[in-house]
N, C-alpha and C. Protein backbone atom coordinates (compact mmCIF):
# COMPACT_ATOMS: atom_id res chain seq x y z
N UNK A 1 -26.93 0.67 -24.67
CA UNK A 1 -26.43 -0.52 -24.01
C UNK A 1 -25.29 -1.08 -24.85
N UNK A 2 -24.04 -1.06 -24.21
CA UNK A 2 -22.58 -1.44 -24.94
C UNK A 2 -22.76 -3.17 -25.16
N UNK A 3 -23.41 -3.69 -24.15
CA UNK A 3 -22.73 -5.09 -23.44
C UNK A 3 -24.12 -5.96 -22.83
N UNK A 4 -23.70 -7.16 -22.90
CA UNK A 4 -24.86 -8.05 -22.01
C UNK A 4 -24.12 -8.95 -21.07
N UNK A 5 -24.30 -9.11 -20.11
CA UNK A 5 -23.70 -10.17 -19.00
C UNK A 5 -24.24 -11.25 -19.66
N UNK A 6 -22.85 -12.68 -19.78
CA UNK A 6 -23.46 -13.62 -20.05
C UNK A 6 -22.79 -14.95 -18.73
N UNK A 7 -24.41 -15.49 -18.60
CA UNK A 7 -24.14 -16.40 -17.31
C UNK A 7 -23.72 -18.00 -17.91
N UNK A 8 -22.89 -18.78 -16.68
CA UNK A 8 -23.08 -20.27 -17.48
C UNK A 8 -24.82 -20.36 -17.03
N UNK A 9 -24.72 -22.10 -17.39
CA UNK A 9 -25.66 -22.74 -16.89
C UNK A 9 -27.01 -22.86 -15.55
N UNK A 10 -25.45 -22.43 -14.48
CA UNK A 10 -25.65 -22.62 -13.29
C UNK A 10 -25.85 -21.07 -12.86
N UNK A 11 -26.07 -19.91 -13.78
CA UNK A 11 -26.32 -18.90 -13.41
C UNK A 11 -24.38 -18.05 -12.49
N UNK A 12 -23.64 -18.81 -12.99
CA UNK A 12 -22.38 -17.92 -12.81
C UNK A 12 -22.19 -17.03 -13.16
N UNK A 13 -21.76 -15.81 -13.00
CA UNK A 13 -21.74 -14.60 -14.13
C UNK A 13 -20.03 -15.33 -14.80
N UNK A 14 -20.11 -14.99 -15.71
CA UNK A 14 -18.76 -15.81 -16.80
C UNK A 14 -18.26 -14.39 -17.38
N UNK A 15 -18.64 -13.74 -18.19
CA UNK A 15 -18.22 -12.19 -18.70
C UNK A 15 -19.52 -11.57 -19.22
N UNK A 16 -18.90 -10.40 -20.00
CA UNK A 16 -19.54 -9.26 -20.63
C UNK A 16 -19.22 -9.57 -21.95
N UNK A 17 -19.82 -9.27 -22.89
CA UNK A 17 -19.62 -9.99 -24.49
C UNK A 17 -20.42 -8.39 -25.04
N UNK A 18 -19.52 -7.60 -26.19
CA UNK A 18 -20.59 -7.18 -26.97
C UNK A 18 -22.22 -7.55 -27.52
N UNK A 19 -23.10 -6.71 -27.33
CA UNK A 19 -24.45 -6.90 -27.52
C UNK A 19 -24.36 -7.39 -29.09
N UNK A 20 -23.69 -7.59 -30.04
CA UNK A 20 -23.69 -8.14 -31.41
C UNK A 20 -23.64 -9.88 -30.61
N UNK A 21 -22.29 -9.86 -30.30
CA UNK A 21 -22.32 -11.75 -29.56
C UNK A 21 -23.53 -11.53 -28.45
N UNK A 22 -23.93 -11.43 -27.96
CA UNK A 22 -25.22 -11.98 -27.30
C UNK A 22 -26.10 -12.42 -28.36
N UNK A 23 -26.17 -11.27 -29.06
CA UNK A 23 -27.66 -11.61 -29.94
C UNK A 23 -27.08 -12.94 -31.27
N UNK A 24 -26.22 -13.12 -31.24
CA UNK A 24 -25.44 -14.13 -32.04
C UNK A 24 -25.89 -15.65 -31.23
N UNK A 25 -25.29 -15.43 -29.99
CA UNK A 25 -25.33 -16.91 -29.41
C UNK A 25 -26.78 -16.94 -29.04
N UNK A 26 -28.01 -16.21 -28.78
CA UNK A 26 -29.54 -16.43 -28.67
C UNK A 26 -29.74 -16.77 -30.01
N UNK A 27 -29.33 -16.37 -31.11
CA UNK A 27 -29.93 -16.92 -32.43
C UNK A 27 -29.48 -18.36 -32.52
N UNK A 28 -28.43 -18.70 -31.99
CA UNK A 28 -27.97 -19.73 -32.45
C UNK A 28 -28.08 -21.02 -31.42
N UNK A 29 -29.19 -20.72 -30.46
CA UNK A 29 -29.51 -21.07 -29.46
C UNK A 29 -28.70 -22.11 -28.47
N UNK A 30 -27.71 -21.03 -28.58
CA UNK A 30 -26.39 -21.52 -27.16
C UNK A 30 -26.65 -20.83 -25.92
N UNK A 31 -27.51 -20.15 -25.97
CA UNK A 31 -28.07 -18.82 -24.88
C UNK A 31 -29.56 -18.61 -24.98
N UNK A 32 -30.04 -18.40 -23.78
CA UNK A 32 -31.58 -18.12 -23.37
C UNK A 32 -31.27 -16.31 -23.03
N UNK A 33 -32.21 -15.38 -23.49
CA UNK A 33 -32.25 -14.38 -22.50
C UNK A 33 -33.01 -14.38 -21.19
N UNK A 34 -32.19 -13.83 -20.63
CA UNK A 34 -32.89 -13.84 -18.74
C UNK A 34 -33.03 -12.34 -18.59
N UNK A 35 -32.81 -11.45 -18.68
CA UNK A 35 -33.00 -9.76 -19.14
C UNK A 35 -32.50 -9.62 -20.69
N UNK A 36 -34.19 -8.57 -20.52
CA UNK A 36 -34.34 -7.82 -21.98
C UNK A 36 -34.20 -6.05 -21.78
N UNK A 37 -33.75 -5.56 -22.43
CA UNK A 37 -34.33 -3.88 -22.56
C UNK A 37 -35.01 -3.21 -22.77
N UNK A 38 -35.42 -2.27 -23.11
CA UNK A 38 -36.93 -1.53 -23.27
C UNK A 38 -36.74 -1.90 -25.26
N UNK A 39 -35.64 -1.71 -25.63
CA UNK A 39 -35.93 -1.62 -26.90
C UNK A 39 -35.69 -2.90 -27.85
N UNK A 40 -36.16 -2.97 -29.09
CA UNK A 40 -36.28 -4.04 -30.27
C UNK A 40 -35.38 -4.00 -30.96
N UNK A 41 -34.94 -5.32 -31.45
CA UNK A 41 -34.22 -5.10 -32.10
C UNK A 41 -34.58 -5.92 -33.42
N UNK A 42 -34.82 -5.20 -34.88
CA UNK A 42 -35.58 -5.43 -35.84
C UNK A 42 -34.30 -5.96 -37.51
N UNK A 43 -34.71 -7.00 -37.48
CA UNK A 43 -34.17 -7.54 -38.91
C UNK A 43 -35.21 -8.01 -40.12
N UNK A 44 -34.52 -8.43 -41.40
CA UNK A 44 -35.59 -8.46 -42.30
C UNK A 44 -37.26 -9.67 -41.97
N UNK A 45 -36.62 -10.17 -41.11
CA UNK A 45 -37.97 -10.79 -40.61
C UNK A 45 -38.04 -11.43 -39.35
N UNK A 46 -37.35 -11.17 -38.26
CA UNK A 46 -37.20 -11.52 -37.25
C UNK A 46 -37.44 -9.88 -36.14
N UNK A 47 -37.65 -10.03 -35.36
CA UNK A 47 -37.77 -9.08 -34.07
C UNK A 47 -37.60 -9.46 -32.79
N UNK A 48 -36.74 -9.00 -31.99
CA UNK A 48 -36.39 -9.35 -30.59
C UNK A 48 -35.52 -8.03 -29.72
N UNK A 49 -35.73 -8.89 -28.26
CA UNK A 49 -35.78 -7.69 -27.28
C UNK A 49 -34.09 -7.64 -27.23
N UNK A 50 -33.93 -6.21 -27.16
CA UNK A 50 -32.32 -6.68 -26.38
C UNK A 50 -31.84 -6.71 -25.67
N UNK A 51 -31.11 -8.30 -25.13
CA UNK A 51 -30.51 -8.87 -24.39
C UNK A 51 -29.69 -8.08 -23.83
N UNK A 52 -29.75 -7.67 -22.27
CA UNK A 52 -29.14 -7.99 -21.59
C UNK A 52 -28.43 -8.58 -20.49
N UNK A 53 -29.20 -9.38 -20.13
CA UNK A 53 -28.30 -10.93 -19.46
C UNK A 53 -28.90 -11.85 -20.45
N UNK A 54 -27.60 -12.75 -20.34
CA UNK A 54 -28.15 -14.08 -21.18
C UNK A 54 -27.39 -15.10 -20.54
N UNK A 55 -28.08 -16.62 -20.57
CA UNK A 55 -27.87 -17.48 -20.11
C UNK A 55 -27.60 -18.73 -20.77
N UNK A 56 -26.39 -19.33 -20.40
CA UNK A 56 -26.02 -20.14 -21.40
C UNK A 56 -26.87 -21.42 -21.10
N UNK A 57 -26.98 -22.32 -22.17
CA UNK A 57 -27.80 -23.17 -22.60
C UNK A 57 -27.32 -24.91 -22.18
N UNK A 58 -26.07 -24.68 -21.98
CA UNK A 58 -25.12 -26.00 -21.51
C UNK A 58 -24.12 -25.44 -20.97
N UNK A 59 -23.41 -26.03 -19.70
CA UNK A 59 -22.41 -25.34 -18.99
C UNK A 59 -21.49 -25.71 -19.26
N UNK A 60 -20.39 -24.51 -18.53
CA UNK A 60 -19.08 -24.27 -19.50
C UNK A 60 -18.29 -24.18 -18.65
N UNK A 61 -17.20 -25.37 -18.36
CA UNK A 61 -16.17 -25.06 -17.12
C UNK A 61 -14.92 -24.85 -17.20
N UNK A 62 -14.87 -23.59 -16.13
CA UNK A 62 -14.12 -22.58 -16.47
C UNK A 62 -12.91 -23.23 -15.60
N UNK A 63 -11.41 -22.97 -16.36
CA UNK A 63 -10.28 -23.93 -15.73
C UNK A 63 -9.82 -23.53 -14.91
N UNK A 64 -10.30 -21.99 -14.60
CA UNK A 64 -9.13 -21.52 -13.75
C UNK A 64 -9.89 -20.06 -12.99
N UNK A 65 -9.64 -19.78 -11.77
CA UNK A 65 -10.10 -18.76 -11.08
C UNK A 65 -10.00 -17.41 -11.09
N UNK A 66 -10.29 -16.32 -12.05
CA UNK A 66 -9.47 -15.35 -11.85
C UNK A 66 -9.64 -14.44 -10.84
N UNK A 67 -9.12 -13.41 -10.71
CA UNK A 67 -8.96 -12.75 -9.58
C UNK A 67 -8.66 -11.26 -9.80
N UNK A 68 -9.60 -10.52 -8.55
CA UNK A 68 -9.55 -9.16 -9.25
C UNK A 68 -8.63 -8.20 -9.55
N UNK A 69 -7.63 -7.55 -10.26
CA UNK A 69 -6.83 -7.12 -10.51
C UNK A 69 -6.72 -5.88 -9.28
N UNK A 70 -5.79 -5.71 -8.40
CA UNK A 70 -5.88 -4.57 -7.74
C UNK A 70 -5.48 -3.44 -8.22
N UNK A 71 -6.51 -1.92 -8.25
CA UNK A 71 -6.12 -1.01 -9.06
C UNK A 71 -7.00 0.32 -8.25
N UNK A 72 -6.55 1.40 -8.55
CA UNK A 72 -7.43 2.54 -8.11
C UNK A 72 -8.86 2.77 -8.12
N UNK A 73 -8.86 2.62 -9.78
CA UNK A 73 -10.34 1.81 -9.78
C UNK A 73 -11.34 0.98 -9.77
N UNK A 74 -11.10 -0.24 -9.39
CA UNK A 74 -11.46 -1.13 -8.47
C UNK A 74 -11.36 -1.08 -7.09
N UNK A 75 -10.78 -0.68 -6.34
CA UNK A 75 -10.77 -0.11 -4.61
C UNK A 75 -11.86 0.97 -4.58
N UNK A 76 -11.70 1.86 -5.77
CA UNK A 76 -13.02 2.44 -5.60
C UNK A 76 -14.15 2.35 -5.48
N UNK A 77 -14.64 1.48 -6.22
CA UNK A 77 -15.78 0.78 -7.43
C UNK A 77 -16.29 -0.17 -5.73
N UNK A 78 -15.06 -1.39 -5.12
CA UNK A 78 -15.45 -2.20 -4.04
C UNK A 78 -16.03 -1.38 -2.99
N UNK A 79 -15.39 -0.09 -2.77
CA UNK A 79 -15.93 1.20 -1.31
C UNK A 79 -16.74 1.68 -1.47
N UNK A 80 -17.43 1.79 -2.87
CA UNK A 80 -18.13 2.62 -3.46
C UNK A 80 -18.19 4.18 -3.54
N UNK A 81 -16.59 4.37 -3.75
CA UNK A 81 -16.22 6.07 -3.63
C UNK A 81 -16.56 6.75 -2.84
N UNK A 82 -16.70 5.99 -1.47
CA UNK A 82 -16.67 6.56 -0.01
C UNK A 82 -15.02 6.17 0.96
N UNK A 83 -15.10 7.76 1.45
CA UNK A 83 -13.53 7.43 2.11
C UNK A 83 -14.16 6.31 3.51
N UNK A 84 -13.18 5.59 4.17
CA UNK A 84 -13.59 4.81 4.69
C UNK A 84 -13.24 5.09 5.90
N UNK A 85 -12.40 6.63 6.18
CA UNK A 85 -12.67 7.13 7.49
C UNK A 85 -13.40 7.79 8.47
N UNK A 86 -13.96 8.87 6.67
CA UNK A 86 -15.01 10.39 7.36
C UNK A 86 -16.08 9.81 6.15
N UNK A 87 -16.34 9.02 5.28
CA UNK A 87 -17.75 8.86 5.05
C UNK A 87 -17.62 10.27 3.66
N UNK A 88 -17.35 10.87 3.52
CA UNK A 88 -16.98 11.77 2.24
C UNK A 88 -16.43 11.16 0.80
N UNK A 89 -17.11 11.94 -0.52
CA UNK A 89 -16.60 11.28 -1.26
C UNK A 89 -15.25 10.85 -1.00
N UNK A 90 -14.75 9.61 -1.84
CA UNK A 90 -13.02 9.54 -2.01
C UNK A 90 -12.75 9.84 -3.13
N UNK A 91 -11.61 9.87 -3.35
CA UNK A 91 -10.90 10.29 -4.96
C UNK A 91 -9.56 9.83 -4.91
N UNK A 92 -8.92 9.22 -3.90
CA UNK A 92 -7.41 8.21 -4.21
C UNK A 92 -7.73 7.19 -2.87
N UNK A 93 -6.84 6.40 -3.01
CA UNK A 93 -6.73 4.89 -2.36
C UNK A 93 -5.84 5.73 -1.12
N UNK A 94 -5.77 4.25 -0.12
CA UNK A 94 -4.94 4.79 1.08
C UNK A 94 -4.55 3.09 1.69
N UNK A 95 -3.11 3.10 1.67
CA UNK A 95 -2.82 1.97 2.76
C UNK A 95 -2.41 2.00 4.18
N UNK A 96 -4.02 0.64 4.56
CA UNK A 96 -3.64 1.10 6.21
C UNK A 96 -3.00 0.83 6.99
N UNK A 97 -2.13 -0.09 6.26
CA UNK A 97 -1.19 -0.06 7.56
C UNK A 97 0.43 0.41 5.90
N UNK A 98 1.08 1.67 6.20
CA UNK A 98 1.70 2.03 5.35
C UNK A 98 2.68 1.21 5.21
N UNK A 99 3.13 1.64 3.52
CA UNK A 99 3.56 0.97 2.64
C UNK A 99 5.59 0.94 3.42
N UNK A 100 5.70 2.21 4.00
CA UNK A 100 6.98 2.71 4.84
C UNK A 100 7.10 1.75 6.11
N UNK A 101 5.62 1.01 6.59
CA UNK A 101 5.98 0.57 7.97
C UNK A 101 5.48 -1.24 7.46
N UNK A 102 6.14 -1.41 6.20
CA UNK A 102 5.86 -2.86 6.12
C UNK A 102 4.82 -3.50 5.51
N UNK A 103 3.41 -2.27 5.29
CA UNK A 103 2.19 -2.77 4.62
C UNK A 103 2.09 -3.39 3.24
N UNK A 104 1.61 -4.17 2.96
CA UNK A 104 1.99 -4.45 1.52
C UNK A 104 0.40 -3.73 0.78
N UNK A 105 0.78 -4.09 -0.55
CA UNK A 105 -0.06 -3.44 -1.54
C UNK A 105 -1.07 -4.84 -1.89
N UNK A 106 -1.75 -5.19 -1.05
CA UNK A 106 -2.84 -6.11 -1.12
C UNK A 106 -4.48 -5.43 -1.09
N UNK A 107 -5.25 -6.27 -1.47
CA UNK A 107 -6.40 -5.97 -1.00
C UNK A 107 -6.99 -6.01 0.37
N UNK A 108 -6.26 -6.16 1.35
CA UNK A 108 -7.06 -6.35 2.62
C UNK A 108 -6.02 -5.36 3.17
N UNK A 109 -5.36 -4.50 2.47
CA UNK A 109 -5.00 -3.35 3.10
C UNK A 109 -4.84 -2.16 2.49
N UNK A 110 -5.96 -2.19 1.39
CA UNK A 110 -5.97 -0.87 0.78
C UNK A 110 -7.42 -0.20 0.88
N UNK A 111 -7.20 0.85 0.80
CA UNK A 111 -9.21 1.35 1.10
C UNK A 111 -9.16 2.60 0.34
N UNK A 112 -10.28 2.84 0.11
CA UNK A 112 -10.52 4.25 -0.50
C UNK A 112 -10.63 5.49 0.46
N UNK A 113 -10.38 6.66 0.15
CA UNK A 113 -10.33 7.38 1.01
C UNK A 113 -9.93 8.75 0.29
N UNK A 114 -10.61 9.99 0.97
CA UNK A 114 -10.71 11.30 0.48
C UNK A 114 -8.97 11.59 0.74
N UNK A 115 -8.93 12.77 -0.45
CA UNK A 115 -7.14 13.44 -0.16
C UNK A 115 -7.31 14.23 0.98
N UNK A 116 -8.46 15.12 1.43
CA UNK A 116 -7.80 15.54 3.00
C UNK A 116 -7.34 14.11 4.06
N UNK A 117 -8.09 13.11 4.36
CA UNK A 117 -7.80 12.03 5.58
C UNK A 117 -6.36 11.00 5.21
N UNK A 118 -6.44 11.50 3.59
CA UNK A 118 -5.13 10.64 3.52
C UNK A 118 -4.05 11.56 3.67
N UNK A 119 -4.04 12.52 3.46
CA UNK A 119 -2.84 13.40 3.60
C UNK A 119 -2.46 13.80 5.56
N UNK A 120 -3.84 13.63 5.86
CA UNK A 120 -3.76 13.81 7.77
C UNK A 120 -2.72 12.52 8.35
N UNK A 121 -3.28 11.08 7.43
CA UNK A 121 -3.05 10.25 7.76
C UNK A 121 -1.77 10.12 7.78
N UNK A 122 -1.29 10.16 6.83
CA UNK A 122 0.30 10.08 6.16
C UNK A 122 0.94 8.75 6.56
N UNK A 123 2.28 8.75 7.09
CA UNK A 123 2.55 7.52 7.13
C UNK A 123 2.55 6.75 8.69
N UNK A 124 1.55 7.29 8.66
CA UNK A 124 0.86 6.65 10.35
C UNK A 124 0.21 5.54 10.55
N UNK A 125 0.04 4.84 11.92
CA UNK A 125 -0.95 3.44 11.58
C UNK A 125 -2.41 4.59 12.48
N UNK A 126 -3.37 3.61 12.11
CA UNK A 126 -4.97 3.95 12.78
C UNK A 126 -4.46 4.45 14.31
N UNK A 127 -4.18 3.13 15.04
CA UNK A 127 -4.26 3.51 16.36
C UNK A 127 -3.38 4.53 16.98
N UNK A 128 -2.42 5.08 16.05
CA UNK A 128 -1.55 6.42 16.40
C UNK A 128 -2.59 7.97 15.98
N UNK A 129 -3.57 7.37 15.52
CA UNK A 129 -4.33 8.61 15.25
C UNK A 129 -5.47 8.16 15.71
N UNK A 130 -5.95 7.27 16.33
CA UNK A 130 -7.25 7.41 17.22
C UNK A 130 -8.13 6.91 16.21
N UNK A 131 -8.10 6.76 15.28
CA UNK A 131 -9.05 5.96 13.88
C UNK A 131 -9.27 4.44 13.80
N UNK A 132 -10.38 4.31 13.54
CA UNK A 132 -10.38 2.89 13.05
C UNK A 132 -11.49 2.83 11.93
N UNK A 133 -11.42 1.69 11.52
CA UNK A 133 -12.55 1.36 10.64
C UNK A 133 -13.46 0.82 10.64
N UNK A 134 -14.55 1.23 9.54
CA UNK A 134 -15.89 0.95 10.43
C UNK A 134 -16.26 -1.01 9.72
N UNK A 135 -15.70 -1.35 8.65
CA UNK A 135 -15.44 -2.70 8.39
C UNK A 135 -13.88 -2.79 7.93
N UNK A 136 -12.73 -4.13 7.81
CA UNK A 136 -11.86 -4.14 7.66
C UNK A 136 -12.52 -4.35 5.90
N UNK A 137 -11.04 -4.06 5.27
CA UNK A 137 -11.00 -3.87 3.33
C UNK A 137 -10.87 -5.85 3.58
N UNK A 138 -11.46 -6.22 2.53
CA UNK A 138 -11.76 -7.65 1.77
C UNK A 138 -11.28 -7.85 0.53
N UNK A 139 -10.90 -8.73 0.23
CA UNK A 139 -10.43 -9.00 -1.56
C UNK A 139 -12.15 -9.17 -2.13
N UNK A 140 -12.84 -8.47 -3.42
CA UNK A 140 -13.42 -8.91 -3.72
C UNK A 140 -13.60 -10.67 -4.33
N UNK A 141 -14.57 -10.75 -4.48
CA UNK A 141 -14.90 -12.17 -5.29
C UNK A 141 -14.55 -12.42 -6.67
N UNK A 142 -14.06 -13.20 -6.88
CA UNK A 142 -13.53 -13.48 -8.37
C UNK A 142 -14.40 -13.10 -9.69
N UNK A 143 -15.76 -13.34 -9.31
CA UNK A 143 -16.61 -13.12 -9.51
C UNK A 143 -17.11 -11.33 -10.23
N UNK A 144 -16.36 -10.21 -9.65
CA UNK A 144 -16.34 -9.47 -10.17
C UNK A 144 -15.36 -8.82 -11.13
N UNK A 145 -14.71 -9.57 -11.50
CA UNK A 145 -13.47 -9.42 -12.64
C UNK A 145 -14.55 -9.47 -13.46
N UNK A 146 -15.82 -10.40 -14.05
CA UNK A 146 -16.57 -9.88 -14.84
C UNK A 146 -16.30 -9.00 -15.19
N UNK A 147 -17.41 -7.98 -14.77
CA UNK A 147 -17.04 -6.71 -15.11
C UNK A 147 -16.46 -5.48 -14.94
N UNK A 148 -15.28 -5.67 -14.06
CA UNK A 148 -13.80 -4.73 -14.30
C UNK A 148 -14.43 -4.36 -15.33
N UNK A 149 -13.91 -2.89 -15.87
CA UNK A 149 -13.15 -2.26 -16.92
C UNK A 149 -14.54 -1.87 -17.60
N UNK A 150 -15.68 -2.02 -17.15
CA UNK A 150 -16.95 -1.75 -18.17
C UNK A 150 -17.33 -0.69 -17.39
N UNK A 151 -17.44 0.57 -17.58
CA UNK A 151 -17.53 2.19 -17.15
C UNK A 151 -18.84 2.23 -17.01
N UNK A 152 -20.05 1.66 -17.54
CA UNK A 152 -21.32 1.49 -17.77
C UNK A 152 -21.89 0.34 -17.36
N UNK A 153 -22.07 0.05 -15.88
CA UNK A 153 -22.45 -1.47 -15.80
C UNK A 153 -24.14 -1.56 -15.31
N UNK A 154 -24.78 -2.07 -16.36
CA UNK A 154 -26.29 -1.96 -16.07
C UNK A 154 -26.88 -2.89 -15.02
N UNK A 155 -27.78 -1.79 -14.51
CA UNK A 155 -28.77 -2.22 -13.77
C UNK A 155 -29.17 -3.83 -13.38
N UNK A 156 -29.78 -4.25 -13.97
CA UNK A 156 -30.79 -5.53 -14.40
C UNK A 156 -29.54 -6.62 -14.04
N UNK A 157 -27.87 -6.03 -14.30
CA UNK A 157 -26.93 -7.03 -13.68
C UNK A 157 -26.86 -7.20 -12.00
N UNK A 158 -27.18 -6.36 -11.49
CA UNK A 158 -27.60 -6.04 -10.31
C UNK A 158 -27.80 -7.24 -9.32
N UNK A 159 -28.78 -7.94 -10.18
CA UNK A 159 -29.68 -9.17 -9.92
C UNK A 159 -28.73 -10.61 -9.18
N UNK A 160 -27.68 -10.28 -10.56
CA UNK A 160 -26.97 -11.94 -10.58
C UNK A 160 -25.37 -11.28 -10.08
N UNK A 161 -25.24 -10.26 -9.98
CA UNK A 161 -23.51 -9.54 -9.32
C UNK A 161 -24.17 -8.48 -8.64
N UNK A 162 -24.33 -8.72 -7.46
CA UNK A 162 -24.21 -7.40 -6.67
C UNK A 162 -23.31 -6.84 -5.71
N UNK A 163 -22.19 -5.84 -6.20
CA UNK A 163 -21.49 -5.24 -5.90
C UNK A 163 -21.40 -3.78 -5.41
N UNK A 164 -22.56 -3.61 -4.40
CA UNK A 164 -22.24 -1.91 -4.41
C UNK A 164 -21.96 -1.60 -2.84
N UNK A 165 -21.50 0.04 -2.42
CA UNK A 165 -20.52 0.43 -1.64
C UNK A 165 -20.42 -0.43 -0.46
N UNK A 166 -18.80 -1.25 -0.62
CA UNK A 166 -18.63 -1.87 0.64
C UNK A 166 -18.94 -3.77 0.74
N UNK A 167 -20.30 -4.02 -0.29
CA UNK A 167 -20.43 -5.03 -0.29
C UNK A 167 -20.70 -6.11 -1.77
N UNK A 168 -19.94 -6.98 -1.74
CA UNK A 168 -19.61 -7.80 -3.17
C UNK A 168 -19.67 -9.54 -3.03
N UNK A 169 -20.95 -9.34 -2.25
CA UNK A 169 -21.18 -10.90 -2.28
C UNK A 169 -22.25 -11.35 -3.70
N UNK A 170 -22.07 -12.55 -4.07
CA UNK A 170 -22.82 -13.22 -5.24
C UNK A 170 -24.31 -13.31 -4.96
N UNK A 171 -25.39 -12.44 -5.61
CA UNK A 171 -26.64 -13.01 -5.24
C UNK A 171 -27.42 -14.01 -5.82
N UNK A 172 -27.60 -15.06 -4.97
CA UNK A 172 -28.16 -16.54 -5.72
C UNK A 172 -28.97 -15.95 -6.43
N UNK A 173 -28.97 -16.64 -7.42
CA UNK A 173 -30.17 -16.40 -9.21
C UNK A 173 -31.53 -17.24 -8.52
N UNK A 174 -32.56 -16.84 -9.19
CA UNK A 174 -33.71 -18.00 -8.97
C UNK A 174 -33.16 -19.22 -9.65
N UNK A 175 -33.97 -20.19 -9.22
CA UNK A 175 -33.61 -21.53 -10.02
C UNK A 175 -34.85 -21.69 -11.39
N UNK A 176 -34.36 -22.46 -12.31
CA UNK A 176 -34.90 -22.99 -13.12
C UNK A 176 -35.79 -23.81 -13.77
């Protein structure tokens, strides 16, 4: 385990912090753990589980909104490496309404999609090829810039960010 999700107060996901700062801010009791791991973690006289979610102890407001960076791998990661025409893995992005006929490079017009359907596709719109989609592409939630860029995103985060193929809404935390 690289990393622990750490939440505010209100159960926001806020970021990913090396598992050294988690176990830093629980010692120093700025953070509660809300997920532990199977394993211990042992010092000269202390023992504890390791954190991975932790929850901050007083809330922390954040000034500004960020927003998910649009990138290959993130369009992926949101589709869940399904093309979004034939249902087959994907392995590159595709814009649907092309980039030649005016489309811009946004999130509500980029999708994932296998290299045979994008190469059929080319610089065509849907309804010139009889295609459509089975949901329109969405900007994810700000909310998952969290964890962008973490290649390994555990389980147990699941709980408080759930993001998998297609859908990236926030799942309310229990309350307190």
């Amino acid at each position: 385990m690289a990393g622990a999700l750490v939440l505010n107060a209100t159960y926001e996901p806020l970021c990913v912090v090396p598992l050294r700062r988690a176990v830093v801010l629980v010692l120093a009791e700025k953070a509660v753990v809300i997920e532990a791991g199977n394993t211990v973690m042992h010092s000269a006289r202390l023992q504890m589980p390791v954190p991975s979610v932790v929850r901050l102890s007083h809330y922390v407001r954040v000034p500004y909104h960020r927003e998910v960076p649009l990138t290959r791998r993130a369009v992926l990661d949101r589709d869940g490496h399904q093309c979004a025409y034939c249902g087959n893995r994907a392995d590159t992005i595709d814009h649907v309404r092309p980039r030649s006929r005016g489309g811009q490079h946004v999130w509500t017009n980029v999708v994932a999609a296998c290299a045979r359907c994008n190469h059929r596709k080319g610089d065509r719109l849907l309804t010139e090829m009889g295609w459509q989609l089975a949901a329109p592409p969405t900007q994810p939630p700000a909310t998952v810039a969290v964890v962008m860029g973490w290649a390994r995103k555990e389980p147990s985060w699941q709980r408080y960010l759930s993001w998998s193929a297609g859908e990236m809404d926030l799942v309310v935390a229990p309350a307190v």
